[in-house]
C-alpha atoms as a PDB file:
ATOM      1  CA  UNK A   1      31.877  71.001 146.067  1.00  0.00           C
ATOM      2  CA  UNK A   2      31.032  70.376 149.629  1.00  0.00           C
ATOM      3  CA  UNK A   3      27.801  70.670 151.034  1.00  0.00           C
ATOM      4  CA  UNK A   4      28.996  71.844 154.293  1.00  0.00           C
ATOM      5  CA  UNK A   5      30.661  74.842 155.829  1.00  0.00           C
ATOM      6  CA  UNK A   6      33.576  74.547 157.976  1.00  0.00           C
ATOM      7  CA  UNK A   7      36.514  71.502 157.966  1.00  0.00           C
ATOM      8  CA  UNK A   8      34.365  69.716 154.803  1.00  0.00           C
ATOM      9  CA  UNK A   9      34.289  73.222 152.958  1.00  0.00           C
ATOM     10  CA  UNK A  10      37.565  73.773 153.085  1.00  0.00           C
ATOM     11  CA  UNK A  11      38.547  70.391 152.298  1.00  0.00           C
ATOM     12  CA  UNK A  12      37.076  71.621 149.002  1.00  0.00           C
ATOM     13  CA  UNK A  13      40.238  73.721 148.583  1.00  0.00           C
ATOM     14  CA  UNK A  14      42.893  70.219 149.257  1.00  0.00           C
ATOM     15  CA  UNK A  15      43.042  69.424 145.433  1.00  0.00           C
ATOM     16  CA  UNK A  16      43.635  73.432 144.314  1.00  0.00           C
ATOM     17  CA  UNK A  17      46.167  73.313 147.298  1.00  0.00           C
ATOM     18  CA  UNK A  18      48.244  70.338 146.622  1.00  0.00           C
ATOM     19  CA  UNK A  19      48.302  70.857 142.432  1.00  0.00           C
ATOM     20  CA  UNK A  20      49.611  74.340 143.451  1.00  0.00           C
ATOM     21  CA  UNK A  21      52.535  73.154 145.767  1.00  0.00           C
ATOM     22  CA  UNK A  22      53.138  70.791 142.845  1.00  0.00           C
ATOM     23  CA  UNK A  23      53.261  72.762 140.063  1.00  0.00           C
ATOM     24  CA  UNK A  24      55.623  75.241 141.505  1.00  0.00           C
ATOM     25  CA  UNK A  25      57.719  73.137 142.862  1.00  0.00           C
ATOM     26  CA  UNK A  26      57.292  73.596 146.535  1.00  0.00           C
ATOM     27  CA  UNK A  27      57.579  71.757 149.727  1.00  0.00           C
ATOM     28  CA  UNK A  28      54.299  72.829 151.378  1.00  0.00           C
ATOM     29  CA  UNK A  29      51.655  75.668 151.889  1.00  0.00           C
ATOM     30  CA  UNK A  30      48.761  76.735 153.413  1.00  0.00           C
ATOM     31  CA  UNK A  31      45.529  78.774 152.382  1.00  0.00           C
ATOM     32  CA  UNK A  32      44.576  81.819 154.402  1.00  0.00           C
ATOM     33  CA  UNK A  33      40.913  83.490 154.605  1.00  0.00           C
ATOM     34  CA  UNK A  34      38.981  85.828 155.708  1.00  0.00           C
ATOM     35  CA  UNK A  35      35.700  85.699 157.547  1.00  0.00           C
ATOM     36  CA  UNK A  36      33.062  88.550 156.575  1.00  0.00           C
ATOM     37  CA  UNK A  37      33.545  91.184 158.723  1.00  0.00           C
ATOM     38  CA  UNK A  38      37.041  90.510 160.175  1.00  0.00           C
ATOM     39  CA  UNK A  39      40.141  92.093 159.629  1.00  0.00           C
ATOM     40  CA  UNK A  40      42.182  88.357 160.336  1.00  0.00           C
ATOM     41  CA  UNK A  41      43.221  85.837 158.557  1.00  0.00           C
ATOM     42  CA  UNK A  42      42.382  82.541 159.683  1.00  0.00           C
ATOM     43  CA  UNK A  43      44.478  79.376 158.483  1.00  0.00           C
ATOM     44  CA  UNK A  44      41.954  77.519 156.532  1.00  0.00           C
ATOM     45  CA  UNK A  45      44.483  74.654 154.900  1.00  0.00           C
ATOM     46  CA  UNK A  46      47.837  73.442 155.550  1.00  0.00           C
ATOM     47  CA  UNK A  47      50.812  71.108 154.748  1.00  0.00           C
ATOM     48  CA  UNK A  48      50.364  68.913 157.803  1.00  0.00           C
ATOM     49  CA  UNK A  49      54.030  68.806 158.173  1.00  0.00           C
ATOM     50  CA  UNK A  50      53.975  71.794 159.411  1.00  0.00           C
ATOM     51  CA  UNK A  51      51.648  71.642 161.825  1.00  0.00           C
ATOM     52  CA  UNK A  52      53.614  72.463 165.012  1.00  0.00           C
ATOM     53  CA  UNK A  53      55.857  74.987 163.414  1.00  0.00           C
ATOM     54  CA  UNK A  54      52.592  77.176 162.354  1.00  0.00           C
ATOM     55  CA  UNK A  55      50.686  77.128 165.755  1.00  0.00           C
ATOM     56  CA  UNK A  56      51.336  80.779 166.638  1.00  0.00           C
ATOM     57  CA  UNK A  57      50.271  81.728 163.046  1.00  0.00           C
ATOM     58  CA  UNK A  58      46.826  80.152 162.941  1.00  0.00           C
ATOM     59  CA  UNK A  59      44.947  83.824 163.212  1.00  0.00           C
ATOM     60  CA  UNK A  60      47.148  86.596 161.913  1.00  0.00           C
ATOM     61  CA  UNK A  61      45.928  90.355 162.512  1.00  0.00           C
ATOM     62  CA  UNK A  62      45.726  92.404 158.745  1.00  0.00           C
ATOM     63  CA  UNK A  63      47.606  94.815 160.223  1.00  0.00           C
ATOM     64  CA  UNK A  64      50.531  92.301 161.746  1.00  0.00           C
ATOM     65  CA  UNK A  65      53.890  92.395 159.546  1.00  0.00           C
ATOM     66  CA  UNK A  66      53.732  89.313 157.996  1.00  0.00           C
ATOM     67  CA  UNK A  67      53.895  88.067 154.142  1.00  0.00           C
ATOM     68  CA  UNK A  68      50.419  86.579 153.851  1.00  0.00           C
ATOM     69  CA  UNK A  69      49.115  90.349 155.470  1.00  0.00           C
ATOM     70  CA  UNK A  70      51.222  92.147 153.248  1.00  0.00           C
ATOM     71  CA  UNK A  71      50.213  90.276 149.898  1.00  0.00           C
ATOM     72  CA  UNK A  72      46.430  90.452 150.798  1.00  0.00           C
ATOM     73  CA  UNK A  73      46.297  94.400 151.963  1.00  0.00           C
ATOM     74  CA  UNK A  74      48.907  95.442 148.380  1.00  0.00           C
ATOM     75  CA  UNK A  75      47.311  92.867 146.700  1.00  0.00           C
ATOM     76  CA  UNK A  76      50.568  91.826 145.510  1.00  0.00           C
ATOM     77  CA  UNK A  77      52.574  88.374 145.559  1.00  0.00           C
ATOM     78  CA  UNK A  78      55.637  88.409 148.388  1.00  0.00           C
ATOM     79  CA  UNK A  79      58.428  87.007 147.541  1.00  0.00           C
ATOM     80  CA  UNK A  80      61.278  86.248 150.815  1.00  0.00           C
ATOM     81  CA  UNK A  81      64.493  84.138 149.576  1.00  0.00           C
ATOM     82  CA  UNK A  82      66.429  83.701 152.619  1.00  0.00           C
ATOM     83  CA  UNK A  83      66.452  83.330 156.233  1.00  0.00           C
ATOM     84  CA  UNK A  84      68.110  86.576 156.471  1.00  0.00           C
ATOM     85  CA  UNK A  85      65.438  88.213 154.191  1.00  0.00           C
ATOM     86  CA  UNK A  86      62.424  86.926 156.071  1.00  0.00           C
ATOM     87  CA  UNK A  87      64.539  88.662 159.409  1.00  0.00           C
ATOM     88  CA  UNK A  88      65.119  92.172 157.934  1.00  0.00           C
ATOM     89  CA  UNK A  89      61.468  91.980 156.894  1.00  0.00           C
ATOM     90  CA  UNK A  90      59.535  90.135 159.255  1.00  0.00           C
ATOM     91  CA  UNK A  91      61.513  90.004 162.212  1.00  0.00           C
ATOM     92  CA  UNK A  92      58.585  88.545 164.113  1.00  0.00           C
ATOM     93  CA  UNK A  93      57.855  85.850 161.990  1.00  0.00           C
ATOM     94  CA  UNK A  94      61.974  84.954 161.562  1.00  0.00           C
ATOM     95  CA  UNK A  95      62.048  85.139 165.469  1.00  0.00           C
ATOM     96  CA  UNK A  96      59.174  82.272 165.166  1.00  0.00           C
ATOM     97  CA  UNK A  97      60.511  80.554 162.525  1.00  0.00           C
ATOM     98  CA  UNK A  98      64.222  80.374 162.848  1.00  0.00           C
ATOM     99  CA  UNK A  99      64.981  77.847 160.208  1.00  0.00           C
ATOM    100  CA  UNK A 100      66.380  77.973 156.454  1.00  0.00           C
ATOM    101  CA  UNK A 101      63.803  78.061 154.125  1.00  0.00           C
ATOM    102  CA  UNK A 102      62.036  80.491 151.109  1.00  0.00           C
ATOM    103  CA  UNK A 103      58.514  82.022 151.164  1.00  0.00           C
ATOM    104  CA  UNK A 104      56.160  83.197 148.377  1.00  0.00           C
ATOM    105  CA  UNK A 105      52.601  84.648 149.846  1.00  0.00           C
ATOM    106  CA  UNK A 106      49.927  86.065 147.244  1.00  0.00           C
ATOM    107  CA  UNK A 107      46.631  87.177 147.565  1.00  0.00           C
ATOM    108  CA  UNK A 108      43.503  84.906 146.714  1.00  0.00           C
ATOM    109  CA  UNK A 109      41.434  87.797 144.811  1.00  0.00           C
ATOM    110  CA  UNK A 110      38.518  87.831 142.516  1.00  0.00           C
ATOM    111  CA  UNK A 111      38.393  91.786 140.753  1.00  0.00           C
ATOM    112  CA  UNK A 112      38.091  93.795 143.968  1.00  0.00           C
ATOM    113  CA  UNK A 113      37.139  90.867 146.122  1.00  0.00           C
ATOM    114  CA  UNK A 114      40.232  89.425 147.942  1.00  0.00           C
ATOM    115  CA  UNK A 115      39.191  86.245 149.691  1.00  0.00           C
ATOM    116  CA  UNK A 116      42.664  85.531 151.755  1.00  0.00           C
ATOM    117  CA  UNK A 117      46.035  84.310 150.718  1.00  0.00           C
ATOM    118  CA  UNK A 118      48.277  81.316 149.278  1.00  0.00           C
ATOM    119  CA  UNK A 119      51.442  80.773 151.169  1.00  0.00           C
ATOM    120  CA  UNK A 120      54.202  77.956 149.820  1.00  0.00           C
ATOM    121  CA  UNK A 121      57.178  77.127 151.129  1.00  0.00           C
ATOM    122  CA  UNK A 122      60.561  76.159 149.501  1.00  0.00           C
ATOM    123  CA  UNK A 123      63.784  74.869 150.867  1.00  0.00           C
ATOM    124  CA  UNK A 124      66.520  77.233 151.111  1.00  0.00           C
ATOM    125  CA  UNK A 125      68.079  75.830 148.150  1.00  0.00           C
ATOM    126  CA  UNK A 126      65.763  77.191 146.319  1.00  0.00           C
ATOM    127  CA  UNK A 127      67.445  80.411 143.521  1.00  0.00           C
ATOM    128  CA  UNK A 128      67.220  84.043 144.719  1.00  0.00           C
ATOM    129  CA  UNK A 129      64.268  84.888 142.254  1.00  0.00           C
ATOM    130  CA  UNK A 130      61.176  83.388 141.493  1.00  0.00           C
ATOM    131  CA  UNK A 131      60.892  82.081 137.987  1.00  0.00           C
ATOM    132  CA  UNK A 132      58.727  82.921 135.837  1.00  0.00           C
ATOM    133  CA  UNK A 133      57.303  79.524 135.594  1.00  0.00           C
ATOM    134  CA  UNK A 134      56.497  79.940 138.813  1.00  0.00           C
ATOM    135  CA  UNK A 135      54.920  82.928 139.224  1.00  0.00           C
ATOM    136  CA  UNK A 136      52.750  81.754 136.494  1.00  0.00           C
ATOM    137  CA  UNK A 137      51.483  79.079 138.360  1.00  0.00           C
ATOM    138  CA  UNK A 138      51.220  80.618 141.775  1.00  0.00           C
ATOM    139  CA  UNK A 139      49.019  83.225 139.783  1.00  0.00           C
ATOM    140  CA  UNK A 140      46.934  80.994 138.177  1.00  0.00           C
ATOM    141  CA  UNK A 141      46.472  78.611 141.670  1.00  0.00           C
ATOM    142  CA  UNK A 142      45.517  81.759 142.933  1.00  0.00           C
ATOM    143  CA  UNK A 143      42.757  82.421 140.246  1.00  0.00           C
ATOM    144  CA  UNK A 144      41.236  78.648 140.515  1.00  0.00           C
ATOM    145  CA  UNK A 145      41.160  79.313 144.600  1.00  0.00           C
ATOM    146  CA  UNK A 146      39.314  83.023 143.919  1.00  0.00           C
ATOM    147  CA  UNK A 147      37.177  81.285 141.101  1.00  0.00           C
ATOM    148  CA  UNK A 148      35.890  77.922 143.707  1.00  0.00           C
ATOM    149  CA  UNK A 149      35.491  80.277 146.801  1.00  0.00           C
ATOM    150  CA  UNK A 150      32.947  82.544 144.439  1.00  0.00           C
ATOM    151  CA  UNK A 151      30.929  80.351 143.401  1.00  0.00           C
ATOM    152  CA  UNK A 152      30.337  78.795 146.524  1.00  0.00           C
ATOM    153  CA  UNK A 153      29.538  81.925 148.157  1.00  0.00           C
ATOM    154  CA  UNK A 154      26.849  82.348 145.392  1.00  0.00           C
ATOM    155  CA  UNK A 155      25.481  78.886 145.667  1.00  0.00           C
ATOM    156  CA  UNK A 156      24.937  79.700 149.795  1.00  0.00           C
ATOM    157  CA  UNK A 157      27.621  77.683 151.252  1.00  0.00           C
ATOM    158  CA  UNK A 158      30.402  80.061 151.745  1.00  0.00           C
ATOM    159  CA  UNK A 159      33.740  78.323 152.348  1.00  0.00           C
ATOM    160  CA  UNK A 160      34.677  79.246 155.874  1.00  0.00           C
ATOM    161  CA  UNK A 161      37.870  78.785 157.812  1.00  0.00           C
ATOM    162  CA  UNK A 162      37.048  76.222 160.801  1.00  0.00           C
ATOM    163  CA  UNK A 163      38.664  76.976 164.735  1.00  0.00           C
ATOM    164  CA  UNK A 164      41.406  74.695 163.721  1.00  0.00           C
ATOM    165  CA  UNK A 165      43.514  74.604 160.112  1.00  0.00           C
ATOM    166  CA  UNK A 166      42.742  71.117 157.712  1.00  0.00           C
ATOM    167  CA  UNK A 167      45.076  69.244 157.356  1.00  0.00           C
ATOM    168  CA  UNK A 168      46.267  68.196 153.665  1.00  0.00           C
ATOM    169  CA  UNK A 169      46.277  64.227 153.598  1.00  0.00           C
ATOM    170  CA  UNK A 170      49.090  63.034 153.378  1.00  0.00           C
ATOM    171  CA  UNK A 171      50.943  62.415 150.304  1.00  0.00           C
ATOM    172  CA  UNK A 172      50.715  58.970 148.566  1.00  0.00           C
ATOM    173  CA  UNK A 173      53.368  56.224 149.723  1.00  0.00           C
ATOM    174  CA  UNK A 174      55.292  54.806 146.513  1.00  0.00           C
ATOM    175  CA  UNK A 175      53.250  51.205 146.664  1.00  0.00           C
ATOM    176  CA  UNK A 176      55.812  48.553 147.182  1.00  0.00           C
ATOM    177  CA  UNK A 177      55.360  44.431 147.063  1.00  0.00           C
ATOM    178  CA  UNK A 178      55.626  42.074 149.338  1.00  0.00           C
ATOM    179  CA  UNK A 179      59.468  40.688 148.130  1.00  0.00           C
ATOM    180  CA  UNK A 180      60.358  44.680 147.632  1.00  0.00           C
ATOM    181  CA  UNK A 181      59.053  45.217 151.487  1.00  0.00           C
ATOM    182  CA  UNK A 182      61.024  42.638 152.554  1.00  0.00           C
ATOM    183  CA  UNK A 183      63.855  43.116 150.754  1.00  0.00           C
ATOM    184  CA  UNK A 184      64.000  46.763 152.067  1.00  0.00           C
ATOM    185  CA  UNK A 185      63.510  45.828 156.011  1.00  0.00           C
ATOM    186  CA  UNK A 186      66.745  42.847 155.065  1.00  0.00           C
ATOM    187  CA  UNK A 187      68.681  46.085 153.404  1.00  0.00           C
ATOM    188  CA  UNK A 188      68.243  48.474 156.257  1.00  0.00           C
ATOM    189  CA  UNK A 189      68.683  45.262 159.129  1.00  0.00           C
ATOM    190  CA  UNK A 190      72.399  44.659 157.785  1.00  0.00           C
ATOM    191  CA  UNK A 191      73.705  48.415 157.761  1.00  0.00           C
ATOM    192  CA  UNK A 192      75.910  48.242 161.100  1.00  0.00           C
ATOM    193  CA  UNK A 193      74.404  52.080 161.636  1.00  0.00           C
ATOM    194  CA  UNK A 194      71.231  51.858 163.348  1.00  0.00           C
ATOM    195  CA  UNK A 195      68.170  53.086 160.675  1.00  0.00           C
ATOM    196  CA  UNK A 196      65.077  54.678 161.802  1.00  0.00           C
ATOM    197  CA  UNK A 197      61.826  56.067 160.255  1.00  0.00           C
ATOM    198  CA  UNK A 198      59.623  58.573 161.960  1.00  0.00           C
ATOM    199  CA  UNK A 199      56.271  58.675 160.445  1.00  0.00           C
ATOM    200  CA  UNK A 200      54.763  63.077 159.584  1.00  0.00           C
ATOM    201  CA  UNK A 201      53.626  62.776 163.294  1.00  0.00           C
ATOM    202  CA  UNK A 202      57.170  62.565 164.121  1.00  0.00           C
ATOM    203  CA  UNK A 203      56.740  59.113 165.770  1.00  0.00           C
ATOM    204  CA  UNK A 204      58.702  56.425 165.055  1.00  0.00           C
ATOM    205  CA  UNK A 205      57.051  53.852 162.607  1.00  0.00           C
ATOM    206  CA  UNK A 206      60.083  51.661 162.218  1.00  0.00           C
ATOM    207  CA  UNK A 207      63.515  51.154 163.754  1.00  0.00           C
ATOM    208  CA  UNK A 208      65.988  48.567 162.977  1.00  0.00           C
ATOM    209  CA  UNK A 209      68.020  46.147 165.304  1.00  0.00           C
ATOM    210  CA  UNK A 210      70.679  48.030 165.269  1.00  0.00           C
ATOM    211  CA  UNK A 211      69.068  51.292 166.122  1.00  0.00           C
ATOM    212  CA  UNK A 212      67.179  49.906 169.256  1.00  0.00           C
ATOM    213  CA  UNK A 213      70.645  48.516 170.541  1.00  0.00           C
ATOM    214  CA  UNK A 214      72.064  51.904 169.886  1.00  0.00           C
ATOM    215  CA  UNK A 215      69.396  53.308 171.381  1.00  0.00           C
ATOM    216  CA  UNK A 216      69.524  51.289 174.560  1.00  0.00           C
ATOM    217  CA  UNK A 217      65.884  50.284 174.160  1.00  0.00           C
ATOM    218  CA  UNK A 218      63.738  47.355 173.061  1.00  0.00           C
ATOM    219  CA  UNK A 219      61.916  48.084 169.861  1.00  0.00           C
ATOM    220  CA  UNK A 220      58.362  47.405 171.470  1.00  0.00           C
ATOM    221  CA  UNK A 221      59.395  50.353 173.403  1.00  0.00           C
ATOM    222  CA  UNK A 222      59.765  52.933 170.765  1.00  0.00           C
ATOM    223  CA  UNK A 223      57.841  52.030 167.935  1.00  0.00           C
ATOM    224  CA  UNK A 224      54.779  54.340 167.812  1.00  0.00           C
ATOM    225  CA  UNK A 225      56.188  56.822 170.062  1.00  0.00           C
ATOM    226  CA  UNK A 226      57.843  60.309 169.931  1.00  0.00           C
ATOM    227  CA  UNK A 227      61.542  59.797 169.985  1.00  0.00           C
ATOM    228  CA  UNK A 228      61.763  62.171 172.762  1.00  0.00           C
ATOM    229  CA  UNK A 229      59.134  60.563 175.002  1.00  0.00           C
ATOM    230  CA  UNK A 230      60.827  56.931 174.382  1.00  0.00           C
ATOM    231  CA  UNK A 231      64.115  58.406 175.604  1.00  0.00           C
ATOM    232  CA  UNK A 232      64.208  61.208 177.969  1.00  0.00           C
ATOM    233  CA  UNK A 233      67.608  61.759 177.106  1.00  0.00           C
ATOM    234  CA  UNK A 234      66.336  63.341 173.741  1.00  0.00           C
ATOM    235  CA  UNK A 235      63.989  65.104 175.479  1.00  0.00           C
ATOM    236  CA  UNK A 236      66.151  68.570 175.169  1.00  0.00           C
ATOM    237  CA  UNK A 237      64.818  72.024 173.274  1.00  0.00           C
ATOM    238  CA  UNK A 238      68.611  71.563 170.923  1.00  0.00           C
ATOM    239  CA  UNK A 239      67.496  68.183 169.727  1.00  0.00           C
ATOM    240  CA  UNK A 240      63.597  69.295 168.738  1.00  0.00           C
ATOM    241  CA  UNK A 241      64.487  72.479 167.155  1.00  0.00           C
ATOM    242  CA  UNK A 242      67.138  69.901 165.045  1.00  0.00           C
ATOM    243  CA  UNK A 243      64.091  67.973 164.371  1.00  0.00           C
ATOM    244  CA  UNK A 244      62.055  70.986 163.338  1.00  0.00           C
ATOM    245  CA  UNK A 245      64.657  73.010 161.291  1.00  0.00           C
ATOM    246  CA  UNK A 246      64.888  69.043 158.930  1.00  0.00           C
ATOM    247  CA  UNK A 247      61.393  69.362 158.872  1.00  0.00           C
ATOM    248  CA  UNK A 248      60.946  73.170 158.168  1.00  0.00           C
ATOM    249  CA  UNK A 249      63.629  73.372 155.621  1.00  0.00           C
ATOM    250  CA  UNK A 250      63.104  70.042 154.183  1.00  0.00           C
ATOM    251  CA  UNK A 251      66.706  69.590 153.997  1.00  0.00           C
ATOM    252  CA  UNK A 252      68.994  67.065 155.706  1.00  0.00           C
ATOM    253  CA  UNK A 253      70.286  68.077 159.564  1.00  0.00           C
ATOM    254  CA  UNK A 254      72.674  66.204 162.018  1.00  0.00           C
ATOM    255  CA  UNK A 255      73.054  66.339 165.675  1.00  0.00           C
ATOM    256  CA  UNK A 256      75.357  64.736 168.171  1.00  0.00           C
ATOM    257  CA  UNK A 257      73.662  62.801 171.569  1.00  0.00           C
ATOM    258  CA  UNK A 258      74.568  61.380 174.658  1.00  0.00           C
ATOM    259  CA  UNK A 259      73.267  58.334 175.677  1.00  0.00           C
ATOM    260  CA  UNK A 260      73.634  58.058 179.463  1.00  0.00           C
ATOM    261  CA  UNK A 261      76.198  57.529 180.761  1.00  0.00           C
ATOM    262  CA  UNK A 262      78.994  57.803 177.960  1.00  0.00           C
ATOM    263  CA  UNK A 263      77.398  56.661 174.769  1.00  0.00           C
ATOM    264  CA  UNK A 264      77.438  59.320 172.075  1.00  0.00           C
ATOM    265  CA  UNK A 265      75.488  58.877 168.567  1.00  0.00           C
ATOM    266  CA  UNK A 266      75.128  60.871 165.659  1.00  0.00           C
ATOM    267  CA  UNK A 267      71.929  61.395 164.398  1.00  0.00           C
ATOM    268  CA  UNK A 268      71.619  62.047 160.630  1.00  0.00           C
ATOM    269  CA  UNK A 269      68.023  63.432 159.632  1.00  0.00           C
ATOM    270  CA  UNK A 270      66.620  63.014 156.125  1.00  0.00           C
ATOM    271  CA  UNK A 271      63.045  64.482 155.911  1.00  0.00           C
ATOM    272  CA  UNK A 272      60.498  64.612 153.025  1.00  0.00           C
ATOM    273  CA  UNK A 273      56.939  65.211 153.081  1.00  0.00           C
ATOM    274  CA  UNK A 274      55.615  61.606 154.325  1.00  0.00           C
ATOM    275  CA  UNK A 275      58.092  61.774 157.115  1.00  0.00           C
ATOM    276  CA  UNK A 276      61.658  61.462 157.922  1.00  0.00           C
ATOM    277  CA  UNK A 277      64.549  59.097 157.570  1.00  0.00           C
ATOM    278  CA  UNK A 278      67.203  58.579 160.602  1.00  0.00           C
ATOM    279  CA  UNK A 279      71.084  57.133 160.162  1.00  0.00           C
ATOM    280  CA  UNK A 280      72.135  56.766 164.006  1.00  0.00           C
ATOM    281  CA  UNK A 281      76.293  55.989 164.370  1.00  0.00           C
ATOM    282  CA  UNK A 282      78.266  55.890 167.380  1.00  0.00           C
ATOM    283  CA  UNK A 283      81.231  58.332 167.592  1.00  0.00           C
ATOM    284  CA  UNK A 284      83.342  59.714 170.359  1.00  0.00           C
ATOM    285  CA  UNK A 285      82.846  63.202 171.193  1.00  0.00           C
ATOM    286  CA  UNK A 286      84.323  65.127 174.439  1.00  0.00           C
ATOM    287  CA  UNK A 287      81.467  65.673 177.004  1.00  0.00           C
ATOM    288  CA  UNK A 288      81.731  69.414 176.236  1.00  0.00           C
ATOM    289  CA  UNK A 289      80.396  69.468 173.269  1.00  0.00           C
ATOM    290  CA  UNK A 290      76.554  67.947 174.398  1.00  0.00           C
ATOM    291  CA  UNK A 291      73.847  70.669 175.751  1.00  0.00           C
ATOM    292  CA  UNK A 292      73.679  70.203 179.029  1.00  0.00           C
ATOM    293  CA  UNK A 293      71.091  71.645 182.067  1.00  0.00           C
ATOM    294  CA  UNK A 294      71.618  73.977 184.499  1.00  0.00           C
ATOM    295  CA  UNK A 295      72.759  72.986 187.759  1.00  0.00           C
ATOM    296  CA  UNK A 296      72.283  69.045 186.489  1.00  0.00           C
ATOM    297  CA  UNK A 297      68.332  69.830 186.889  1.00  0.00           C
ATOM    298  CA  UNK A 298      66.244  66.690 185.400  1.00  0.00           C
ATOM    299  CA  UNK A 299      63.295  68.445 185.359  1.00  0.00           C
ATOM    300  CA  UNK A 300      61.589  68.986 182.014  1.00  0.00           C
ATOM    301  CA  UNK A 301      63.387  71.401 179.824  1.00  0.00           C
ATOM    302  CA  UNK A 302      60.632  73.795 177.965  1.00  0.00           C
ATOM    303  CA  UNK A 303      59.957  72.402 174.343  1.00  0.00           C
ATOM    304  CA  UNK A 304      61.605  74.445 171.841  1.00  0.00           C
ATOM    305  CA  UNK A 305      57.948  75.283 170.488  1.00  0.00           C
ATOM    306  CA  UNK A 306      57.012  76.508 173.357  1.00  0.00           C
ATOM    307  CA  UNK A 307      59.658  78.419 173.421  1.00  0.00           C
ATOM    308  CA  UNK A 308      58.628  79.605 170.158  1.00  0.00           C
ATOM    309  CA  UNK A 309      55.286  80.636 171.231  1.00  0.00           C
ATOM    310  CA  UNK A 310      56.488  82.532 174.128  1.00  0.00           C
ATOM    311  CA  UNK A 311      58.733  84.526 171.785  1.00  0.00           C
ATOM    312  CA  UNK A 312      55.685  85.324 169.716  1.00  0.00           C
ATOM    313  CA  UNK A 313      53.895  86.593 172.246  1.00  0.00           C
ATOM    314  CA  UNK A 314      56.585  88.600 174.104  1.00  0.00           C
ATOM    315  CA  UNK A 315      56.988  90.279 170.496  1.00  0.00           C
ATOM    316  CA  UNK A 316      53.339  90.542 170.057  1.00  0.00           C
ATOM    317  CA  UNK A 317      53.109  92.279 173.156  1.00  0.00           C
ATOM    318  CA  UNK A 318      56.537  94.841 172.655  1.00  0.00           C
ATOM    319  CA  UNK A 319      54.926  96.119 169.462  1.00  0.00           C
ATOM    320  CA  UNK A 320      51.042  96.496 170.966  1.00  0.00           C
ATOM    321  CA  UNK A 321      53.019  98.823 173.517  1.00  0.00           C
END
């Protein structure tokens, strides 16, 4: 147990967290709780994979239609299967999230006590129903959570939700040799597509040969950078929210791009928890078919998150009225 409140308190709550996502079989999750004397929930623990996608969801009103509300105020797990579920539901929180994925939320609760809620996430593969396997274990995550945040309370260092949500650390890379290291960089060098990988940041900690000539730039130049700060040519609201629907749904997701002036690539997305895989091949696709700006602006398009946020907030403010 920590001795601490705040970000090394919570980080109590990492190993209940990740043995839950685990054992049911999820993608990723977060912890809500609640502070004495509030009627939020604050996001305690996450998935940091999701990061970005969550920002608008870090402090969520009890009385806001969302799952992790809903489970803690009928004390009752919520289950959403689908996309078009989580819209007939939760419009809000579809509206936010507008990618393919499914959603269980229950509440953390100790007899009457409820402390906050577990949320995990599942790709849209996922069946229609809950198994009962997994309910189990979503129950019983929820149990050890109620069980650790007691007995801290009782000990005088309460478990409290910090300004910002802790990040899980990131899952364990599969150690590799020297010769198997190798041997990988010499497998993905002499694939004529170009091969990236983007690190859980989203910034690209590799990129072969091929790739950089694809791309147009020298690998110095990208490596350690956001794909769509190296090339401002990415930098469009249709290419992030491709990025962020891969990494949402946890499911593979292709675009088309068009390298100035008539270069167009296919970009082949292959995400996990640790980060995300990219296939880049050159095709031929009429000019039509790319996103294109208004009036031929250059100026900064608005990030798709943002765009996100502003959404929120419009909705936010439509149901306060």
């Amino acid at each position: 147990m920590a001795d601490e409140k705040g970000p090394d308190g919570v980080a109590a709550l990492d190993p209940l967290l990740i043995r839950a996502v685990q054992e049911a079989g999820a993608s990723g999750g977060g912890i809500y709780l609640l502070r004495p004397g509030e009627d939020v929930l604050w996001l305690a623990v996450m998935s940091s994979f999701l990061t970005e996608m969550i920002t608008p969801w870090k402090r969520v009103s009890l009385t806001t239609p969302a799952p992790a509300c809903d489970a803690v105020v009928g004390h009752e797990l919520i289950w959403v299967n689908s996309q078009e579920e989580l819209a007939r539901r939760y419009p809000r929180v579809a509206l936010t999230l507008p990618y393919r994925f499914a959603l269980a939320a229950a509440p953390i609760a100790d007899g009457d006590r409820v402390w906050g809620a577990l949320v995990l996430l599942w790709p849209w593969t996922h069946p229609p129903r809950l198994s009962r396997r997994e309910r189990t274990r979503i129950t019983d995550a929820c149990g050890h959570m109620a069980e650790l945040l007691r007995r801290a309370e009782e000990r005088g260092r309460p478990v409290e939700p910090g300004p910002e949500p802790h990040l899980l650390p990131e899952p364990r890379a599969r150690l590799t040799g020297p010769l198997e290291s190798a041997a990988a960089v010499d497998f993905a060098e002499r694939l004529p597509e170009g091969a990236c990988c983007l690190d859980v940041d989203g910034r690209i900690a590799y990129v072969s040969g091929r790739a950089a000539e694809l791309l147009g730039r020298p690998r110095a130049e990208l490596l350690g950078r956001l794909p769509w700060r190296a090339l401002p040519w990415l930098d469009d609201p249709v290419y992030e929210d491709r990025y962020r629907a891969a990494v949402f749904s946890q499911q593979p997701v292709s675009f088309t791009a068009q390298r100035p002036p008539d270069v167009w690539l296919v970009f082949e997305l292959f995400p996990d928890t640790r980060g995300m895989s990219v296939c880049i091949t050159p095709t031929a696709v009429p000019e039509r078919s790319a996103p294109t700006r208004r009036n031929g602006s250059t100026a900064s398009p608005i990030r798709a998150g943002a765009l996100y946020q502003l959404m929120h907030l419009a909705a936010s403010l439509t149901e306060a009225v």
